[in-house]
Every structure is written in C-alpha cells, then in structure tokens.
N, C-alpha and C. Protein backbone atom coordinates (compact mmCIF):
# COMPACT_ATOMS: atom_id res chain seq x y z
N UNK A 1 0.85 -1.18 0.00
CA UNK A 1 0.00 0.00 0.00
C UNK A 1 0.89 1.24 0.00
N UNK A 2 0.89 2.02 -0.86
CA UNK A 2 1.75 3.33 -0.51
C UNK A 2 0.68 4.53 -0.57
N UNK A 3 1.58 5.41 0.04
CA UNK A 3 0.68 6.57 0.94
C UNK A 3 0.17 7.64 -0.68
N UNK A 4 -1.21 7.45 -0.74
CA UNK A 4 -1.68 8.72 -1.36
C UNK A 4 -2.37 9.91 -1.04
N UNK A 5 -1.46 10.34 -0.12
CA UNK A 5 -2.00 11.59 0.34
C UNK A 5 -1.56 12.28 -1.39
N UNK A 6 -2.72 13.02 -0.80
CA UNK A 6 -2.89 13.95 -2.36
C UNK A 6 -3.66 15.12 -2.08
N UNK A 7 -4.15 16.09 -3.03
CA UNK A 7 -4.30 17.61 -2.44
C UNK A 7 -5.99 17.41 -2.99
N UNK A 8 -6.49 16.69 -3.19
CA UNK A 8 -7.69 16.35 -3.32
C UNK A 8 -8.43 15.44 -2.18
N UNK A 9 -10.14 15.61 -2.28
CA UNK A 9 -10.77 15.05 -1.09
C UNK A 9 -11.29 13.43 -1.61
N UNK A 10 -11.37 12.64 -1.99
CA UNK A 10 -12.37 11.50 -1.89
C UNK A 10 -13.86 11.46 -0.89
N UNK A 11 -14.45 11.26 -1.84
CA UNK A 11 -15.80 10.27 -0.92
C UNK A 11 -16.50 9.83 -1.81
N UNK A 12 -16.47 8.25 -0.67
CA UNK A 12 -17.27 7.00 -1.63
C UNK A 12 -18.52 7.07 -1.47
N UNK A 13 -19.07 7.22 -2.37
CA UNK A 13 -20.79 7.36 -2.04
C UNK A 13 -21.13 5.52 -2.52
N UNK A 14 -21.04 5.03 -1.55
CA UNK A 14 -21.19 3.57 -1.38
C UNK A 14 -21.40 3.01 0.19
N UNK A 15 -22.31 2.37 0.59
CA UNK A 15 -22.08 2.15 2.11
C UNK A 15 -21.10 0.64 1.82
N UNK A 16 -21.00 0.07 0.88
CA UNK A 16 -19.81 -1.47 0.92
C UNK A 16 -19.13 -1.04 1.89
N UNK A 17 -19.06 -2.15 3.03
CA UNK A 17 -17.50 -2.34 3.10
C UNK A 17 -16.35 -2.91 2.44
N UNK A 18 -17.15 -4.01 1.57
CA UNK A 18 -15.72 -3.96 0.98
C UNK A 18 -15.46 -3.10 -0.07
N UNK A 19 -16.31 -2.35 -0.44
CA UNK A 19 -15.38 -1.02 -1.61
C UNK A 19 -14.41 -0.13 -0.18
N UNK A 20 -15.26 -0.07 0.67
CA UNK A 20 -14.65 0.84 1.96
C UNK A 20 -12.71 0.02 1.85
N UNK A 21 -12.95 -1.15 2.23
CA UNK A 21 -11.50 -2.07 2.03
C UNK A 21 -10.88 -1.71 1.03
N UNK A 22 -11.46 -1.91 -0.10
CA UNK A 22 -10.49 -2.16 -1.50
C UNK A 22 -9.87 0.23 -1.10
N UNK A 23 -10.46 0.30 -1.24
CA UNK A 23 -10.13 2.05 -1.20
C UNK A 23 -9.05 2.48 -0.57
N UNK A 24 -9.06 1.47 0.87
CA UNK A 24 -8.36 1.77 2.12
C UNK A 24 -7.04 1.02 1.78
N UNK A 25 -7.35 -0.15 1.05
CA UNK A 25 -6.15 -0.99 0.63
C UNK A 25 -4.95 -0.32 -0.30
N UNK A 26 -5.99 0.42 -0.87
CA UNK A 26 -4.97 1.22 -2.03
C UNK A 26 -4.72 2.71 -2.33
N UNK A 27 -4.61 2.84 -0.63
CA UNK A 27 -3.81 3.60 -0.03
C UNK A 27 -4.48 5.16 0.33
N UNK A 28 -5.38 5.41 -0.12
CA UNK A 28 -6.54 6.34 0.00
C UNK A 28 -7.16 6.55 1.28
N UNK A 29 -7.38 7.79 1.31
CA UNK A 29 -8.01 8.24 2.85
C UNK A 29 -9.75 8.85 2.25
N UNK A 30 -10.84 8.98 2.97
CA UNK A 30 -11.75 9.24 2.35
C UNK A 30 -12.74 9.28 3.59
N UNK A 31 -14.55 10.02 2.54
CA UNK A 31 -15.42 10.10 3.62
C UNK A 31 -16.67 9.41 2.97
N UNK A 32 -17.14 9.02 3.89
CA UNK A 32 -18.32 8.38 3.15
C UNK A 32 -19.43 8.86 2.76
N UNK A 33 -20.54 8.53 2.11
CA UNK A 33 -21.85 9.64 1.49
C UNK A 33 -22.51 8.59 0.95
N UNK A 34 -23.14 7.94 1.31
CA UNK A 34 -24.07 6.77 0.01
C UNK A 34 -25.33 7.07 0.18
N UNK A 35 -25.52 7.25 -0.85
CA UNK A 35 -27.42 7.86 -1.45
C UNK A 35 -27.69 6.58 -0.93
N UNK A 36 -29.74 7.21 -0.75
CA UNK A 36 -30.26 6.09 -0.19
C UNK A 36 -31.32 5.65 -1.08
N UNK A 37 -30.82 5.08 -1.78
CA UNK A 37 -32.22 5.06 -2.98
C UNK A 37 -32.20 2.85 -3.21
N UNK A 38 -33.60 3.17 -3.50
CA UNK A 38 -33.85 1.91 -3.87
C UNK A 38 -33.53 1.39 -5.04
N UNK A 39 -32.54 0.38 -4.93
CA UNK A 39 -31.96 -0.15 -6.16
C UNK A 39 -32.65 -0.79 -7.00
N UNK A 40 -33.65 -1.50 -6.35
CA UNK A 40 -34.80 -2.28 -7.03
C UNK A 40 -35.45 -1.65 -7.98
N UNK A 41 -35.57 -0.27 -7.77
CA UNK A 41 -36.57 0.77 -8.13
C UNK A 41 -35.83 0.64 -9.66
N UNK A 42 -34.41 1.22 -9.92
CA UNK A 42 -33.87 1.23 -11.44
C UNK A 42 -33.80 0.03 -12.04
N UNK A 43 -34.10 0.21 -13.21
CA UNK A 43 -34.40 -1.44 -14.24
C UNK A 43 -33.74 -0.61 -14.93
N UNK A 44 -32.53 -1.78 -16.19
CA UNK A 44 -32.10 -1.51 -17.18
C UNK A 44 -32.38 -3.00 -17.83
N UNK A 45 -32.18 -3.30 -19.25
CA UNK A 45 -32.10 -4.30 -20.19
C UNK A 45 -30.61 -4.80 -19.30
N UNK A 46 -29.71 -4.01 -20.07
CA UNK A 46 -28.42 -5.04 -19.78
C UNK A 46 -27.59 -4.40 -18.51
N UNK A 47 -27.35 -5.61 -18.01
CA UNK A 47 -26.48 -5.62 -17.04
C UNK A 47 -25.39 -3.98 -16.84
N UNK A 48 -24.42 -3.93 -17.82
CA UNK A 48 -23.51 -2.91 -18.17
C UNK A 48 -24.39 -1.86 -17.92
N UNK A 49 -25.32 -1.88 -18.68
CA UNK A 49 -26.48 -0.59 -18.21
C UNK A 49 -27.15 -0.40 -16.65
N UNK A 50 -27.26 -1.06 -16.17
CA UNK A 50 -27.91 -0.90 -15.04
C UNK A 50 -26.93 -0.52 -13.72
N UNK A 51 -25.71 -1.20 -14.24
CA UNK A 51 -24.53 -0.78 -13.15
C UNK A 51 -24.27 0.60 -13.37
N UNK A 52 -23.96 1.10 -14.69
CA UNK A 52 -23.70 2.55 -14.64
C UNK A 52 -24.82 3.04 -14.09
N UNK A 53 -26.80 3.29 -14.40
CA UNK A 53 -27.21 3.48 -13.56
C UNK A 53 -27.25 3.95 -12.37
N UNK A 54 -26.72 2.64 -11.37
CA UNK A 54 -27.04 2.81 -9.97
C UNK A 54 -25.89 3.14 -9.78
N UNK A 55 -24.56 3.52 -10.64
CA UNK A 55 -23.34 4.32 -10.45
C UNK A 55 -22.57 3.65 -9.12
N UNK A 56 -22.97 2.77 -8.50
CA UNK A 56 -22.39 2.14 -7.23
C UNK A 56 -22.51 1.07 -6.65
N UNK A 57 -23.05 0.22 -8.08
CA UNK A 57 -23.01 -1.19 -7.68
C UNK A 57 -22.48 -1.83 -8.41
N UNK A 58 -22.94 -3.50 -8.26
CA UNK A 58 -22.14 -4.42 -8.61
C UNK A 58 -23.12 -5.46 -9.18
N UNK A 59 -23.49 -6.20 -9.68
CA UNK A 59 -24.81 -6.89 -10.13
C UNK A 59 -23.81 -8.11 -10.41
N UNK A 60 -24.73 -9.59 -9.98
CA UNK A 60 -24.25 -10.65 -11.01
C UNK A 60 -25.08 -11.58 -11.40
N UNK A 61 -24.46 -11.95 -13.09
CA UNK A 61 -25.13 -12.41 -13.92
C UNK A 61 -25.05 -13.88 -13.91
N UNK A 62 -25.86 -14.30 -14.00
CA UNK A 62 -26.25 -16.06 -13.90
C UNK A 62 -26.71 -16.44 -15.46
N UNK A 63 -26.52 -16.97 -16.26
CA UNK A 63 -27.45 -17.51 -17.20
C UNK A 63 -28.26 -16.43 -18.06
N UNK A 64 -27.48 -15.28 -18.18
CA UNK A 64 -28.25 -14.07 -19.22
C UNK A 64 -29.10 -13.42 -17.55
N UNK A 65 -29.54 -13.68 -16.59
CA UNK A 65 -30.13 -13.25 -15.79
C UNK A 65 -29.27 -12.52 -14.04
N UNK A 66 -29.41 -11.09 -14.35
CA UNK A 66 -29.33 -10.45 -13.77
C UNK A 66 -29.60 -10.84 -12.08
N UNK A 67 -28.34 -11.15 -10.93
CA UNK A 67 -28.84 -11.61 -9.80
C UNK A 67 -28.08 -10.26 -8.63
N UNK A 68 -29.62 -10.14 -8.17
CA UNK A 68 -29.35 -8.84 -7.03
C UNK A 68 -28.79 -9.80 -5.49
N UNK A 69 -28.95 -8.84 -4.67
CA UNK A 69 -29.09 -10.14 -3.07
C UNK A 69 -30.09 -10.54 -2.96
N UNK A 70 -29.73 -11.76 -2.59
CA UNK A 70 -31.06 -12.82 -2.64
C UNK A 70 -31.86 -12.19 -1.03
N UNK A 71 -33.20 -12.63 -1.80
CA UNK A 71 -34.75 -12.14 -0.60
C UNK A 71 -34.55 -12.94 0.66
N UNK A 72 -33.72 -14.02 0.13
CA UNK A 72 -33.98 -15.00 1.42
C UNK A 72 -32.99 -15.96 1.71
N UNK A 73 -33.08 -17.01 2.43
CA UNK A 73 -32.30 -17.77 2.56
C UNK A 73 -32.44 -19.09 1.50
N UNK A 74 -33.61 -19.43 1.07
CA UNK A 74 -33.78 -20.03 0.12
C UNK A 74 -33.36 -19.48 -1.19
N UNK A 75 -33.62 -17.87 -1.21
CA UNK A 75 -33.42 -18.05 -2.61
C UNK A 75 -31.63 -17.73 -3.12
N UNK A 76 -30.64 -17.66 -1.40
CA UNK A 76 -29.20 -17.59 -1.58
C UNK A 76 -29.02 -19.26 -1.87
N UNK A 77 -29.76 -20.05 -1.29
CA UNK A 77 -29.27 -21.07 -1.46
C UNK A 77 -29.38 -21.70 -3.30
N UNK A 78 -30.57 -21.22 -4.16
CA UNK A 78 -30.49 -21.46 -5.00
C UNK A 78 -29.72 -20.94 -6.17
N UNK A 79 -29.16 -19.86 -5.83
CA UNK A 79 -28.11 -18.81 -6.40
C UNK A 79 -26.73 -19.70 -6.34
N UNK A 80 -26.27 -20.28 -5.02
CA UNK A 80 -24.90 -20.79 -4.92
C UNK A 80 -24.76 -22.30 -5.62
N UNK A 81 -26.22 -23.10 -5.44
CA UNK A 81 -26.15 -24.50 -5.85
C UNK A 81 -25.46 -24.00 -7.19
N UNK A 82 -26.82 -23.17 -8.17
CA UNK A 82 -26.88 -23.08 -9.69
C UNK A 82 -24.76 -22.43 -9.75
N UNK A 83 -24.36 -22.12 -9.43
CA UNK A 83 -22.69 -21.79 -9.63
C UNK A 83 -22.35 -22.71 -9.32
N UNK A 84 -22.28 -23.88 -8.19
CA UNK A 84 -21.55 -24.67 -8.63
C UNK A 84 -20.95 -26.32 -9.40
N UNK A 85 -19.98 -26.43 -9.76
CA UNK A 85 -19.93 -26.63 -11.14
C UNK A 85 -19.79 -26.00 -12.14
N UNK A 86 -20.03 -24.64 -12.06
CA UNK A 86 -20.73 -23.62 -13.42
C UNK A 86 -19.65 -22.63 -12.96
N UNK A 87 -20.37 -21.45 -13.96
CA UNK A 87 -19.81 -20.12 -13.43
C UNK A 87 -21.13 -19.13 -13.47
N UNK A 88 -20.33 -18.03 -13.00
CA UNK A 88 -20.86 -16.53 -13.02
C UNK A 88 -20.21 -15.48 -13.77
N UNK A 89 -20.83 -14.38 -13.65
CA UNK A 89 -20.29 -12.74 -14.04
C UNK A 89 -20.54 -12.22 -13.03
N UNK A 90 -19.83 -10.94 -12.59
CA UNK A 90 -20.12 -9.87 -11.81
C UNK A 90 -20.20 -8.79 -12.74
N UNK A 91 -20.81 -7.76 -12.60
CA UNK A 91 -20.50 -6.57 -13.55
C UNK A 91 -20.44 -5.23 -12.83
N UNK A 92 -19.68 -4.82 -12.33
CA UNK A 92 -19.74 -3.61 -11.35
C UNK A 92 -19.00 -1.89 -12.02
N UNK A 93 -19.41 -0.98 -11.82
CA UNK A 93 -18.86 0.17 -12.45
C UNK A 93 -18.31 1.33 -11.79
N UNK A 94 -17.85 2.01 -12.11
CA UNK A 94 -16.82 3.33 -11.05
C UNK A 94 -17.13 4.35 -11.85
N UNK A 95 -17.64 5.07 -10.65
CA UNK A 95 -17.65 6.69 -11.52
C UNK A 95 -17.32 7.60 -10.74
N UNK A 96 -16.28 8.35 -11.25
CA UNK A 96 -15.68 9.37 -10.61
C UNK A 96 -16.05 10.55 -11.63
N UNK A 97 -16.08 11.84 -9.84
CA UNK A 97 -17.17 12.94 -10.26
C UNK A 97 -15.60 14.00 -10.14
N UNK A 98 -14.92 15.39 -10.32
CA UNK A 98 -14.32 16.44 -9.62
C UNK A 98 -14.89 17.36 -9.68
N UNK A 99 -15.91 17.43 -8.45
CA UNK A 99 -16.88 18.59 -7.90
C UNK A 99 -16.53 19.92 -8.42
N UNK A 100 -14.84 20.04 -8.50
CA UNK A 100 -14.45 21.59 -8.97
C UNK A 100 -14.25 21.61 -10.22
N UNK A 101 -14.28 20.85 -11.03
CA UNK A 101 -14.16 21.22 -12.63
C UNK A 101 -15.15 20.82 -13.32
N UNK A 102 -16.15 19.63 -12.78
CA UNK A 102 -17.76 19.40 -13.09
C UNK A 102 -17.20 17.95 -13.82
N UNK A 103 -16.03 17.06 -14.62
CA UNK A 103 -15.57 16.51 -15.11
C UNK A 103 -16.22 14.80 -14.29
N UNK A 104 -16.25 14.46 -15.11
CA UNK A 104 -17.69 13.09 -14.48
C UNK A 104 -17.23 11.80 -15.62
N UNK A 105 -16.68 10.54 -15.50
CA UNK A 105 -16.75 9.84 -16.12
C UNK A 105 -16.55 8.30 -15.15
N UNK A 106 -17.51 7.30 -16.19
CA UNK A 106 -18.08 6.39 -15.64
C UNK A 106 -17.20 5.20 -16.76
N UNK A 107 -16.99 3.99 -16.05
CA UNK A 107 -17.32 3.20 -16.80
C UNK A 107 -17.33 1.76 -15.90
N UNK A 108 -17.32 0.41 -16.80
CA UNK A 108 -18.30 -0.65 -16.33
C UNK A 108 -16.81 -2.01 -16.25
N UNK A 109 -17.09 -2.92 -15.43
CA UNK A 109 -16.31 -3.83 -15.66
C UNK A 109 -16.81 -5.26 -15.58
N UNK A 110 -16.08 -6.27 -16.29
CA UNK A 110 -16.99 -7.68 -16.46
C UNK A 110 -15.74 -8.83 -15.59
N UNK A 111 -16.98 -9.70 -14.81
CA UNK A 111 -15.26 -10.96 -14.88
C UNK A 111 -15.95 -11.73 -14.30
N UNK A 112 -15.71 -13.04 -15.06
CA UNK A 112 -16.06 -14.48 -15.11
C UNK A 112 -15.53 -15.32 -14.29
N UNK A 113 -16.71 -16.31 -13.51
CA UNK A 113 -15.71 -16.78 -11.71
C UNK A 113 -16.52 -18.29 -12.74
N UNK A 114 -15.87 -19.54 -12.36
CA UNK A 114 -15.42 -20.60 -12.64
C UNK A 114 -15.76 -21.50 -11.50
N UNK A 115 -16.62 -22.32 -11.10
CA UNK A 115 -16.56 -22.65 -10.20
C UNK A 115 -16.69 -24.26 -10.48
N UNK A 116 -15.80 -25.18 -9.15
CA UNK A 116 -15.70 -26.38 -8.92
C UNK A 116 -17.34 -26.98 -7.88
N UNK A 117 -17.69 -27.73 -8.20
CA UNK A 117 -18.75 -28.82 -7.49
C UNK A 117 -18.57 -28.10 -5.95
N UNK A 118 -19.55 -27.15 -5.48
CA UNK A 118 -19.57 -27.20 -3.92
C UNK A 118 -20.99 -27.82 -3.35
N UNK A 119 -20.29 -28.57 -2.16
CA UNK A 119 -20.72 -29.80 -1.50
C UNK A 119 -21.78 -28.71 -0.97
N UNK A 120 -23.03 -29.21 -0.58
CA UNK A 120 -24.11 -29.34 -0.16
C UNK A 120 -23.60 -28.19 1.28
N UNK A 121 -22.82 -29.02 2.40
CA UNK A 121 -22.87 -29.13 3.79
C UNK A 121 -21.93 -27.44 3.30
N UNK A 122 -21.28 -27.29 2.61
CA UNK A 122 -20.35 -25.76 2.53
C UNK A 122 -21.70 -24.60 2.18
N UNK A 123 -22.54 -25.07 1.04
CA UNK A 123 -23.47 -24.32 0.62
C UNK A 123 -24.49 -23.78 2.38
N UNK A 124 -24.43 -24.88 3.21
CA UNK A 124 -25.54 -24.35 4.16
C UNK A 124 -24.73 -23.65 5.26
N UNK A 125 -23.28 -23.58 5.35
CA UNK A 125 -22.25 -23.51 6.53
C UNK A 125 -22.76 -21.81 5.98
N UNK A 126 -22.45 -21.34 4.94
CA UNK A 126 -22.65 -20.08 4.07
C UNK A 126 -24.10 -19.48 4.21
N UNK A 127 -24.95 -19.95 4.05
CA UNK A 127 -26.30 -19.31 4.50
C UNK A 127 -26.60 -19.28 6.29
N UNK A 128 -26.24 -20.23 6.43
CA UNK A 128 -26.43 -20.33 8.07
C UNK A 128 -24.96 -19.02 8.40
N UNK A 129 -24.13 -18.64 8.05
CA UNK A 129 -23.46 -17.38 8.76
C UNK A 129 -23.79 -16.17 8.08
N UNK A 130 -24.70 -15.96 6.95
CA UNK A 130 -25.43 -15.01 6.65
C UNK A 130 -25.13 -14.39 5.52
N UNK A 131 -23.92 -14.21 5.59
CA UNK A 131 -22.92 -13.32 4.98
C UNK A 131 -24.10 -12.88 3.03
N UNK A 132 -23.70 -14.05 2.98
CA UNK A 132 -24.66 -14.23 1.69
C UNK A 132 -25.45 -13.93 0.97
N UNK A 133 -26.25 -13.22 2.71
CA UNK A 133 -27.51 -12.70 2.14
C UNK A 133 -27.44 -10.85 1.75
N UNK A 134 -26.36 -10.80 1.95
CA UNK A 134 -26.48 -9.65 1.81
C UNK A 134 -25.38 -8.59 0.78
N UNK A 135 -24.97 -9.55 -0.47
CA UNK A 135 -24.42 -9.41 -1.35
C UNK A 135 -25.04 -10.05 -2.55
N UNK A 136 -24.79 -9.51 -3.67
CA UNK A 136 -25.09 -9.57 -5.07
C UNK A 136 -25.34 -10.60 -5.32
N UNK A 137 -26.42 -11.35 -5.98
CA UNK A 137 -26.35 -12.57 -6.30
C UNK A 137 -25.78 -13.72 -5.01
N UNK A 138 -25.60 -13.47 -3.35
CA UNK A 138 -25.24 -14.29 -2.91
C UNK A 138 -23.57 -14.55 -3.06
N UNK A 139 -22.76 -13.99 -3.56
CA UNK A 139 -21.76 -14.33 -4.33
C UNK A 139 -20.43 -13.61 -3.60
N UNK A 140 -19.66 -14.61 -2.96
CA UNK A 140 -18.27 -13.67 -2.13
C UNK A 140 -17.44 -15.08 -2.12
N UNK A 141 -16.83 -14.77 -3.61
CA UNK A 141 -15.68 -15.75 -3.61
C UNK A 141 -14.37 -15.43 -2.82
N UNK A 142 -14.48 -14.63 -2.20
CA UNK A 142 -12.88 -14.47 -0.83
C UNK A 142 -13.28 -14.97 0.23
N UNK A 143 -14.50 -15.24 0.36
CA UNK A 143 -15.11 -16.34 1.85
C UNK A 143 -14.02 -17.54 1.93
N UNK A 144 -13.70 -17.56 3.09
CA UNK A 144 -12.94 -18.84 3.01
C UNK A 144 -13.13 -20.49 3.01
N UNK A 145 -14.79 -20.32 3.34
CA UNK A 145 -15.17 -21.95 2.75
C UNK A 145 -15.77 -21.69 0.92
N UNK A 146 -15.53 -20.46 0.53
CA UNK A 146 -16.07 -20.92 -1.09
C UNK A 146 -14.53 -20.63 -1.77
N UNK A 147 -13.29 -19.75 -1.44
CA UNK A 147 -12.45 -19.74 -2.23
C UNK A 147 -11.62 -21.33 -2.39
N UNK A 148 -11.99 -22.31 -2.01
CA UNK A 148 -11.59 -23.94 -2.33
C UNK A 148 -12.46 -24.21 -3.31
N UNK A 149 -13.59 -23.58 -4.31
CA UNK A 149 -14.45 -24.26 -4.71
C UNK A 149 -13.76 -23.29 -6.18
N UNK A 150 -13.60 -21.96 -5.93
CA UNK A 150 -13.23 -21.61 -7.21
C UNK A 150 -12.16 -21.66 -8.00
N UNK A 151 -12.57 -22.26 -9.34
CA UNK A 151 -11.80 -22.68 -10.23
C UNK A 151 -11.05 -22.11 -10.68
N UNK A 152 -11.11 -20.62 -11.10
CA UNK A 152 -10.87 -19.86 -11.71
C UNK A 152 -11.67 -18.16 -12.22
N UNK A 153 -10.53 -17.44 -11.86
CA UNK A 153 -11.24 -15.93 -11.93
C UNK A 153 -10.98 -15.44 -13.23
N UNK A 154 -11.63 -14.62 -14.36
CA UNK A 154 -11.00 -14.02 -15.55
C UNK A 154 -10.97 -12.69 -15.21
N UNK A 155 -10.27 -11.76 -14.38
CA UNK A 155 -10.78 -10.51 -14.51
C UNK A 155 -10.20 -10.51 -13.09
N UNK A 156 -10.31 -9.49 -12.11
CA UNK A 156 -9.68 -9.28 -10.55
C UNK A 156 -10.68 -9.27 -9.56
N UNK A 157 -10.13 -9.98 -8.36
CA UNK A 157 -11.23 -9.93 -6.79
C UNK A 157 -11.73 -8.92 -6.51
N UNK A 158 -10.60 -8.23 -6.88
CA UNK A 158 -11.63 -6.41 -6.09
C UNK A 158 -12.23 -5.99 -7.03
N UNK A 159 -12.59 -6.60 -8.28
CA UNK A 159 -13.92 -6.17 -9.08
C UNK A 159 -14.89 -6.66 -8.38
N UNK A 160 -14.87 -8.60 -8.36
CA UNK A 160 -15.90 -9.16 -7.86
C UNK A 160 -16.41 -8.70 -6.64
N UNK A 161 -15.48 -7.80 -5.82
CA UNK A 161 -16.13 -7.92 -4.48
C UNK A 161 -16.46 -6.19 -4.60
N UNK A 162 -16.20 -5.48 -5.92
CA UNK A 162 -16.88 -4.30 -5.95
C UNK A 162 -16.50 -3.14 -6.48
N UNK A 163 -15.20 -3.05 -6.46
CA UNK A 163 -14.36 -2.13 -6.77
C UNK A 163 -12.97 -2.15 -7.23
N UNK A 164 -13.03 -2.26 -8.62
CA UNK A 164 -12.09 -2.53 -9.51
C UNK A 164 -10.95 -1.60 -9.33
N UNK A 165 -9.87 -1.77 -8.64
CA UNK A 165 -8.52 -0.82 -8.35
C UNK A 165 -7.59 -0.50 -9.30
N UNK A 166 -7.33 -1.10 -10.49
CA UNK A 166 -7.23 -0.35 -11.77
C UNK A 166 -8.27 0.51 -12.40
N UNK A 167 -9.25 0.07 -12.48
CA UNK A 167 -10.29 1.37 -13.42
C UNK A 167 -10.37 2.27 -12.42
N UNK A 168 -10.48 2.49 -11.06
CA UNK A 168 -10.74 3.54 -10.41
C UNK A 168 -9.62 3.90 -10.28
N UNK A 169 -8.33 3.64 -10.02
CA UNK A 169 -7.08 4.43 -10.53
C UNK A 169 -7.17 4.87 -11.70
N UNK A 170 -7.37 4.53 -12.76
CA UNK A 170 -7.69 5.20 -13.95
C UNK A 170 -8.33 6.17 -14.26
N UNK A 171 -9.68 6.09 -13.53
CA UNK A 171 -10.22 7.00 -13.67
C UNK A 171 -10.28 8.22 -12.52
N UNK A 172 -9.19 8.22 -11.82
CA UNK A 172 -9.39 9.39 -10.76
C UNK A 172 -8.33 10.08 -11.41
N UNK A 173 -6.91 9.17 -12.14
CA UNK A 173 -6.10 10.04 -12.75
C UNK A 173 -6.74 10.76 -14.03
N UNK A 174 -7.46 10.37 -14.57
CA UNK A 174 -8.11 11.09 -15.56
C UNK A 174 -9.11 12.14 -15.02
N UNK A 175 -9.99 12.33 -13.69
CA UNK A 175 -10.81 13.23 -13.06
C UNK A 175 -9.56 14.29 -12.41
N UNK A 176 -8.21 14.33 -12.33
CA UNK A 176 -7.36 15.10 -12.09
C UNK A 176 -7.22 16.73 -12.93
C-alpha cells in the first residue's frame, strides 16, 4: 500500500464495506456519502447498463439473468447450488465525479468466476453465517469456505467484491 496523500478530497458514495476495504487498501483516505435510494426501483435491459445506472453497484449475472441479493435464505441457497460446477459474471462500475471542474466519467467492468462442485454441507455452513444474504447474487468468492471451490477468476477480486482498483485508478487520474 503506498501513501496517497494527495491535495484532493475523496468520498465513496457507497455504504460497501468492501469497496470501503479495497479504497483503504490502495492507499486512499476518504469520507463516506451513500445515497439512499432503492436499487430495485432502477431497471435496465443489460447488465452494463444498469450498473452505470445505480453508479455504485455491482450486479451478477447467472445464465443471461441479472442476480441482485437474494430475498432470502432459500433463494441464496439457490443462487450458490446453480454456480456450482458452473460459473458466473459480476459486472460492477466506477464513476468518478471532480466537484471543482464538473468533469464526471463512468465506466463498467466484467469478470467471469469458474466454479468447482460445492458440497451441499459448505453451501448451508454459508447461508447459516449469513454473509450471503447480503451481497449480489449471494456471491463472495474471498469467503474462506467458497475460495476452495473456485476454479478460476477471468478478470480481478476487487472487481468481484466491488471495486475494480485499476479502473478507479484510472479514472481518478483522468478526473485530475
């Protein structure tokens, strides 16, 4: 992690903690601000679209079908069976605003998780500690009883878990 103190302010308008992590990881100091709006409320066709949208999330895709956090415990459990064996998408986007020059650009990121056969008794260890229910599609491959199950990532963790640390370096040097 090296120190970016810099002559500019950050704030994540996100309540994540883990975007809060990935931010803090890469070396950034900041304040928080997350609108309170109902995510449910915005519909887009495609995925890519709907993340820019809600400008601060993360959506994942199952089978052409768009998966938010599951309602319940049943319906996390049917989210994790259908992955494994299979895979997923996450699709999450970064948009950086500089309040003093009005300069605003967004964009979207994709990455494909791979997953090995998870056993039944791991699938319920995961709903029974909750975690699950309260992420995208059910879906937190850095858990430490599901990262044994994944096969393979195409794309980086701190997308999947929210916040892509190259594109948002990218794009804050470009909001400069």
């Amino acid at each position: 992690m090296e120190d970016k103190t810099c002559p500019f302010k950050i704030i994540l308008g996100s309540s994540s903690i883990a975007r809060r992590n990935i931010l803090a990881e890469m070396g950034y100091e900041f304040s928080l601000m997350s609108a309170d709006i109902d995510e449910k409320g915005i519909r887009k066709e495609k995925p890519e679209e709907l993340v820019m949208a809600l400008a601060e999330a993360k959506v994942v895709v199952y089978e052409g079908v768009v998966r938010e956090k599951p309602a319940n415990e049943k319906e996390a459990r049917e989210f994790i069976k259908g992955y494994s064996g299979g895979h997923a998408a996450t699709v999450g986007s970064v948009i950086v605003t500089n309040l003093k020059t009005g300069f605003r650009k967004g964009e979207w990121d994709r990455v494909k998780i791979y997953f090995h056969k998870i056993p039944d008794e791991i699938i319920e260890k995961l709903i029974e500690e909750g975690a699950v229910l309260h992420v995208a599609g059910g879906l937190i491959i850095e858990h430490p009883l599901i990262m044994p199950y994944v096969k393979e990532v195409v794309g980086t963790t701190d997308s999947v878990m929210g916040l892509p640390k190259a594109l948002t370096e990218k794009l804050i040097k470009e909001a400069l």
